[in-house]
N, C-alpha and C. Protein backbone atom coordinates (compact mmCIF):
# COMPACT_ATOMS: atom_id res chain seq x y z
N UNK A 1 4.52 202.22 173.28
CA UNK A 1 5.01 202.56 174.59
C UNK A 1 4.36 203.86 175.09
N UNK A 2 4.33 204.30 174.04
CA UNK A 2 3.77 205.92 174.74
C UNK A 2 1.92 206.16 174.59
N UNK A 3 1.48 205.40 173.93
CA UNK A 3 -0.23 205.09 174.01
C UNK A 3 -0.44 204.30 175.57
N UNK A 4 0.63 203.49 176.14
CA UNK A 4 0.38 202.58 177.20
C UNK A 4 1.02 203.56 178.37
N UNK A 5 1.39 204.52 178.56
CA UNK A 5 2.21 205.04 179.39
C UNK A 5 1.27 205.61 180.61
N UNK A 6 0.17 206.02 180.61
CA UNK A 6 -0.76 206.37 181.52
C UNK A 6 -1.35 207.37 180.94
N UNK A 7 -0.70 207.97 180.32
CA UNK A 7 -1.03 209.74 180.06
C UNK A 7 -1.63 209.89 178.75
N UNK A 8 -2.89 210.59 179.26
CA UNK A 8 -3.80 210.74 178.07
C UNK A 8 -2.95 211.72 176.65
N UNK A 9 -2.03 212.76 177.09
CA UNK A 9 -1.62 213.64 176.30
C UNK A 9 -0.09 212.60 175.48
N UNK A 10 0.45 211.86 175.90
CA UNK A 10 1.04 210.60 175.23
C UNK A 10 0.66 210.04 174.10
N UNK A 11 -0.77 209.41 174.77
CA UNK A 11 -1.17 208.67 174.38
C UNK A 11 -1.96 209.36 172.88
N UNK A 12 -2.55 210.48 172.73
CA UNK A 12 -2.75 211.46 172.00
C UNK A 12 -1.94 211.68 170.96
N UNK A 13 -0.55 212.36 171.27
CA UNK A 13 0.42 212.10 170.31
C UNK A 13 0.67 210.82 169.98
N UNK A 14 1.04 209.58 170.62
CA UNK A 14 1.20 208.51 169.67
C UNK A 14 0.26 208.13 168.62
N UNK A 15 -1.04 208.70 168.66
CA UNK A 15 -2.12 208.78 167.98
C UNK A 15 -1.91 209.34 166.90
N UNK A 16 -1.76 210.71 166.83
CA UNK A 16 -1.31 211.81 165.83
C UNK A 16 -0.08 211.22 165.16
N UNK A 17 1.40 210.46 165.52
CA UNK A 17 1.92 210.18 165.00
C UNK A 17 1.75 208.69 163.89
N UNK A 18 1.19 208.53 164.43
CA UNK A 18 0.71 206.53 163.93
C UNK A 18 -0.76 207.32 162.72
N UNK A 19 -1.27 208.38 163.07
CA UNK A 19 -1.86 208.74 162.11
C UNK A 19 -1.22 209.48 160.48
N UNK A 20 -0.27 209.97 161.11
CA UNK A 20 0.89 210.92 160.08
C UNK A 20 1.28 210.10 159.12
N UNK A 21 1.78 208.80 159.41
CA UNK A 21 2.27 207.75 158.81
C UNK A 21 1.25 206.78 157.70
N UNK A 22 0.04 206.67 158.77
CA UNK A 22 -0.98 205.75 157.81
C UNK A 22 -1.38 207.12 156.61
N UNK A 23 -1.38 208.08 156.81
CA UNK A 23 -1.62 209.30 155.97
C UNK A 23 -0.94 209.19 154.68
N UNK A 24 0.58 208.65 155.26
CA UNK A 24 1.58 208.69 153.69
C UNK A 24 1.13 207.23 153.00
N UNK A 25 0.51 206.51 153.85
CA UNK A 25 0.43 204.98 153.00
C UNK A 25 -0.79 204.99 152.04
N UNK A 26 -2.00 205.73 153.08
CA UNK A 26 -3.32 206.13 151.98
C UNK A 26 -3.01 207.10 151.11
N UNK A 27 -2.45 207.76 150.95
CA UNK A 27 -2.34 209.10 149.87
C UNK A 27 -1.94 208.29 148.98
N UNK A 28 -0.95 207.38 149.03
CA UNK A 28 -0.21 207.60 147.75
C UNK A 28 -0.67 206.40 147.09
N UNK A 29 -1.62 205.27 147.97
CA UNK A 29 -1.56 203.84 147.51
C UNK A 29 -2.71 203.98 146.13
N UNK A 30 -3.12 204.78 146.13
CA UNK A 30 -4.51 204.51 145.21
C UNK A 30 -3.96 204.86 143.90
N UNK A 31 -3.00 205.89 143.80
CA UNK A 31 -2.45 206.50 142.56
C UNK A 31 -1.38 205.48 141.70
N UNK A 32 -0.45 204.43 143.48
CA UNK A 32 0.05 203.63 142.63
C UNK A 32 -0.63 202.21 142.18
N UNK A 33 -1.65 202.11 143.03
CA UNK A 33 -2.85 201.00 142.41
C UNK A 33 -3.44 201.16 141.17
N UNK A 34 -3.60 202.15 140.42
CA UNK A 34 -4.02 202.86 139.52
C UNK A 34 -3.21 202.68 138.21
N UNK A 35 -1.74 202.74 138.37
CA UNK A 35 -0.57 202.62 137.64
C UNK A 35 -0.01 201.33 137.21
N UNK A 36 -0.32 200.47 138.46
CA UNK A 36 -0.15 198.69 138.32
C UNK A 36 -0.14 197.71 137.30
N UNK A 37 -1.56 198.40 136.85
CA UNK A 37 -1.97 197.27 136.02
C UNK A 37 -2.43 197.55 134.95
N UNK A 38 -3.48 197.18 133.41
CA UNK A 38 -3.96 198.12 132.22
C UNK A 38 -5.45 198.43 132.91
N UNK A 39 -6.14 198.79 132.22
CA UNK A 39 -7.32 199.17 132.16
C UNK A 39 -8.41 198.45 132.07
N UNK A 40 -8.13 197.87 131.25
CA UNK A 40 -9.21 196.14 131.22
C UNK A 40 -9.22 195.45 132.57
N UNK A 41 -8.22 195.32 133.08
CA UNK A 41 -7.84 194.72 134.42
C UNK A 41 -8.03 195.11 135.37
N UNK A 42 -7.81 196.45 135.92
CA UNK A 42 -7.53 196.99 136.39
C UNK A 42 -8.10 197.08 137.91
N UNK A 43 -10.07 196.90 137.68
CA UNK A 43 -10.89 196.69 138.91
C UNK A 43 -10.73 195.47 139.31
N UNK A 44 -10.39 194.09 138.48
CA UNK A 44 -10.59 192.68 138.99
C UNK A 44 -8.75 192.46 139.40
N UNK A 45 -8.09 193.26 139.01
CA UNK A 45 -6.81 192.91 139.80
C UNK A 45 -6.44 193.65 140.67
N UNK A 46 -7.35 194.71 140.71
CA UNK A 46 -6.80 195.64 142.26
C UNK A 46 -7.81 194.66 142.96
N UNK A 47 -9.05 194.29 143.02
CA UNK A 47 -9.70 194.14 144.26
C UNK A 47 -9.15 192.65 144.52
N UNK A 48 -8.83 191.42 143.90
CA UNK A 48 -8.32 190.34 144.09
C UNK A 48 -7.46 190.28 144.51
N UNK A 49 -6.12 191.14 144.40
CA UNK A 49 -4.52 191.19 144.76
C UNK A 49 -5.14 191.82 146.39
N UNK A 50 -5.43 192.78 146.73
CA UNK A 50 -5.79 193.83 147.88
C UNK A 50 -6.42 192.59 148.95
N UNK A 51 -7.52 192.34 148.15
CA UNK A 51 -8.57 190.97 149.47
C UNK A 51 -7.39 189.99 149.44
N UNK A 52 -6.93 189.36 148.95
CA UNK A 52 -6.02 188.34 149.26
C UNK A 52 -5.07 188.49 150.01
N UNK A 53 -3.99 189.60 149.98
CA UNK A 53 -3.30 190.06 150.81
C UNK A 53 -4.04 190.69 152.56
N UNK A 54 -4.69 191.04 152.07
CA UNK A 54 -5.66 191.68 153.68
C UNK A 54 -6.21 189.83 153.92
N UNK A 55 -6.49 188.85 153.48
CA UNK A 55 -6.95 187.65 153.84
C UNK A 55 -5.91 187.13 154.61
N UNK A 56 -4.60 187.20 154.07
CA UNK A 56 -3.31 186.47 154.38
C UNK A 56 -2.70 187.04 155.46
N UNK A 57 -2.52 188.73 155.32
CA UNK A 57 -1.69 189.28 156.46
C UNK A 57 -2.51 189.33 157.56
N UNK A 58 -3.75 189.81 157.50
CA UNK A 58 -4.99 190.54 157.96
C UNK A 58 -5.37 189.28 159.03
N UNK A 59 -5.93 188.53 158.07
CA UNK A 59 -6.84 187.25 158.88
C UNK A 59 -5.82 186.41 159.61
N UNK A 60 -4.93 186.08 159.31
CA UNK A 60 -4.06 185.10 160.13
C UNK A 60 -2.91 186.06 161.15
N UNK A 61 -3.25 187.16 161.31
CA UNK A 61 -2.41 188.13 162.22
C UNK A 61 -2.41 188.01 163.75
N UNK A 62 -4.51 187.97 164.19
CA UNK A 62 -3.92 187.11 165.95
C UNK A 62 -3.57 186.53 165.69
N UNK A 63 -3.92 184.96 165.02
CA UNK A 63 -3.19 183.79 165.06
C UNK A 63 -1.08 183.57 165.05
N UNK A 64 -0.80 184.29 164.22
CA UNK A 64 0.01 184.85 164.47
C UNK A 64 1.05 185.37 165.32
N UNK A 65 0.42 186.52 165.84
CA UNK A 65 0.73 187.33 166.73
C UNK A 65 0.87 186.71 168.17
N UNK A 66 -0.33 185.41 168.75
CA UNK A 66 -0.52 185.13 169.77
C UNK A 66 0.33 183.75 170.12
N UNK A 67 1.28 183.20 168.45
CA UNK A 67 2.11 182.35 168.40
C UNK A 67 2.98 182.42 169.03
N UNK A 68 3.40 184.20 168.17
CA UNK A 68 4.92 184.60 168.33
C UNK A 68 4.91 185.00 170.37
N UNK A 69 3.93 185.76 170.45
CA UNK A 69 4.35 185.63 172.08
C UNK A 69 4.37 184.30 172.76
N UNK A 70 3.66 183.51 172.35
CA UNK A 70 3.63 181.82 173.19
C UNK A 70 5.66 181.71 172.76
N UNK A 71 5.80 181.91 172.01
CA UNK A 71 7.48 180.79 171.67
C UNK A 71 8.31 181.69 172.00
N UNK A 72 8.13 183.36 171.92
CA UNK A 72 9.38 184.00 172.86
C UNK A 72 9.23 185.09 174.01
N UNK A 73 7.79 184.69 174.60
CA UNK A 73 7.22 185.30 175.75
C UNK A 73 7.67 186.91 175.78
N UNK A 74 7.69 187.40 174.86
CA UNK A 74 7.74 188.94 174.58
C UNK A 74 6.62 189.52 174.37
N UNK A 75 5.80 190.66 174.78
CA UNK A 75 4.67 190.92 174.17
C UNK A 75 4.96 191.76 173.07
N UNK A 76 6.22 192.13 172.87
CA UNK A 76 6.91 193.09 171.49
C UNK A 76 7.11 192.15 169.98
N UNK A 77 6.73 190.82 170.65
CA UNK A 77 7.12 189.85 169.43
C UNK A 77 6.09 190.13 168.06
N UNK A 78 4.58 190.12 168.03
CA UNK A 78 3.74 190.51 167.16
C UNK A 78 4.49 191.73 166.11
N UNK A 79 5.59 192.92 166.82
CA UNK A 79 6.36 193.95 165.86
C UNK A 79 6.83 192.92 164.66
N UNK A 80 7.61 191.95 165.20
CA UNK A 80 8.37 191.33 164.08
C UNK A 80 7.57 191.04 163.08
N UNK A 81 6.50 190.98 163.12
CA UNK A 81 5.51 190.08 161.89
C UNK A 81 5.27 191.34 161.20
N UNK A 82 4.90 192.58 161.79
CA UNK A 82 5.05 193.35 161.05
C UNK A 82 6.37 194.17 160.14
N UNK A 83 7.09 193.81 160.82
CA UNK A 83 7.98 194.58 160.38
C UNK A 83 8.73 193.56 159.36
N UNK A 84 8.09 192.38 159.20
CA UNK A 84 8.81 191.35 157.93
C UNK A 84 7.73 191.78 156.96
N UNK A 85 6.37 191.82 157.05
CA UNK A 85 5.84 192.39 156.23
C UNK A 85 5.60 193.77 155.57
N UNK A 86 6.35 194.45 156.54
CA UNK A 86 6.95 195.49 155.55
C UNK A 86 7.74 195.75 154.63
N UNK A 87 8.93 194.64 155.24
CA UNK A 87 9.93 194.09 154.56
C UNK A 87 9.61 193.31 153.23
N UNK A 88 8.38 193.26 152.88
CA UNK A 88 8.34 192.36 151.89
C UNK A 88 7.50 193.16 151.03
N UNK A 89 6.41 194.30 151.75
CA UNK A 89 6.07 195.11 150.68
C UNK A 89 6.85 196.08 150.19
N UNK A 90 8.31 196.85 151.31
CA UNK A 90 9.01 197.42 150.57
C UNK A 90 9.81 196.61 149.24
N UNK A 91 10.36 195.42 149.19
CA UNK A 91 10.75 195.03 148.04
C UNK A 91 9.91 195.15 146.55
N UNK A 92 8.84 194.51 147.50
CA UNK A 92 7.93 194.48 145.84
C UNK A 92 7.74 195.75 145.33
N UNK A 93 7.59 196.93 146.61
CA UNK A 93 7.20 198.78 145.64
C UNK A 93 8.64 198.64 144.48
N UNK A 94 9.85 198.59 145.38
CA UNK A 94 11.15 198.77 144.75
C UNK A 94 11.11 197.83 142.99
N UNK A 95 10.55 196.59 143.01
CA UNK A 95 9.81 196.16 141.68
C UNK A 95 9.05 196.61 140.99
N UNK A 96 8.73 197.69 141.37
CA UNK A 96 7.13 198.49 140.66
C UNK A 96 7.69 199.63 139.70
N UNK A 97 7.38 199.34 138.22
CA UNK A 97 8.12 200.34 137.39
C UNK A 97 7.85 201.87 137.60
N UNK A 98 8.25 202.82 137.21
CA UNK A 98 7.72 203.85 137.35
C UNK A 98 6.90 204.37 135.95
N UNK A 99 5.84 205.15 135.99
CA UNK A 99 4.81 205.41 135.01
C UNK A 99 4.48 206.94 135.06
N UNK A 100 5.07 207.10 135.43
CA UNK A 100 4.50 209.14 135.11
C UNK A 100 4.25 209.71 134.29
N UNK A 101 4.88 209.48 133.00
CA UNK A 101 5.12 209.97 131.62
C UNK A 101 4.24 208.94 130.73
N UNK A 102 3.43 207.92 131.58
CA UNK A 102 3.07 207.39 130.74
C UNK A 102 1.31 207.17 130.87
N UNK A 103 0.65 207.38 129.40
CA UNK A 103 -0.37 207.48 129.80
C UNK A 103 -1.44 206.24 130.18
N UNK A 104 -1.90 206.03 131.10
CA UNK A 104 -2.77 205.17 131.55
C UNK A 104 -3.61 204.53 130.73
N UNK A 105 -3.33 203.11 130.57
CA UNK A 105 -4.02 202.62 129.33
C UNK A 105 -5.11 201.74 129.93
């Protein structure tokens, strides 16, 4: 709403904020990608799990996206797809053991 509002200084901050956020998702994803899985594994199951998911959410997202506005003529409808897929990566983090104390094998 506020990138579309007219105003370059809006639109700026919604920038800065939508950047703040992708900031906390890159910082922390590599350390818990790192933790996931053993060592043997580790390059052929981060890059297979990562492309598959970016194939699935990623590639079929217009398609998607240009559904959900055709069936409830909202242009806010595309949020929902995201926001179920958040919904589904927050569960799986909440599945993800914790490893701090433990050393990386």
């Amino acid at each position: 709403m506020m990138a579309s509002s007219g105003s370059a200084v809006l639109a700026l901050i919604a920038q800065m904020v939508m950047i703040l956020f992708l900031s906390f998702f890159s910082g922390a994803c590599p350390a818990a990608y790192s933790e996931i899985f053993p060592t043997r594994v580790r390059y052929t199951a981060l890059s297979i799990g990562y492309n598959v998911a970016v194939a699935i959410f990623g590639g079929f997202a217009p398609f998607i996206a240009t559904w959900l506005i055709s069936v409830t003529g909202s242009n806010l409808a595309p949020s929902y797809y995201l926001i179920a897929a958040a919904a589904i990566t927050f569960l799986v983090v909440l599945r993800i053991r914790e490893t701090a104390f433990e050393p990386l094998r």
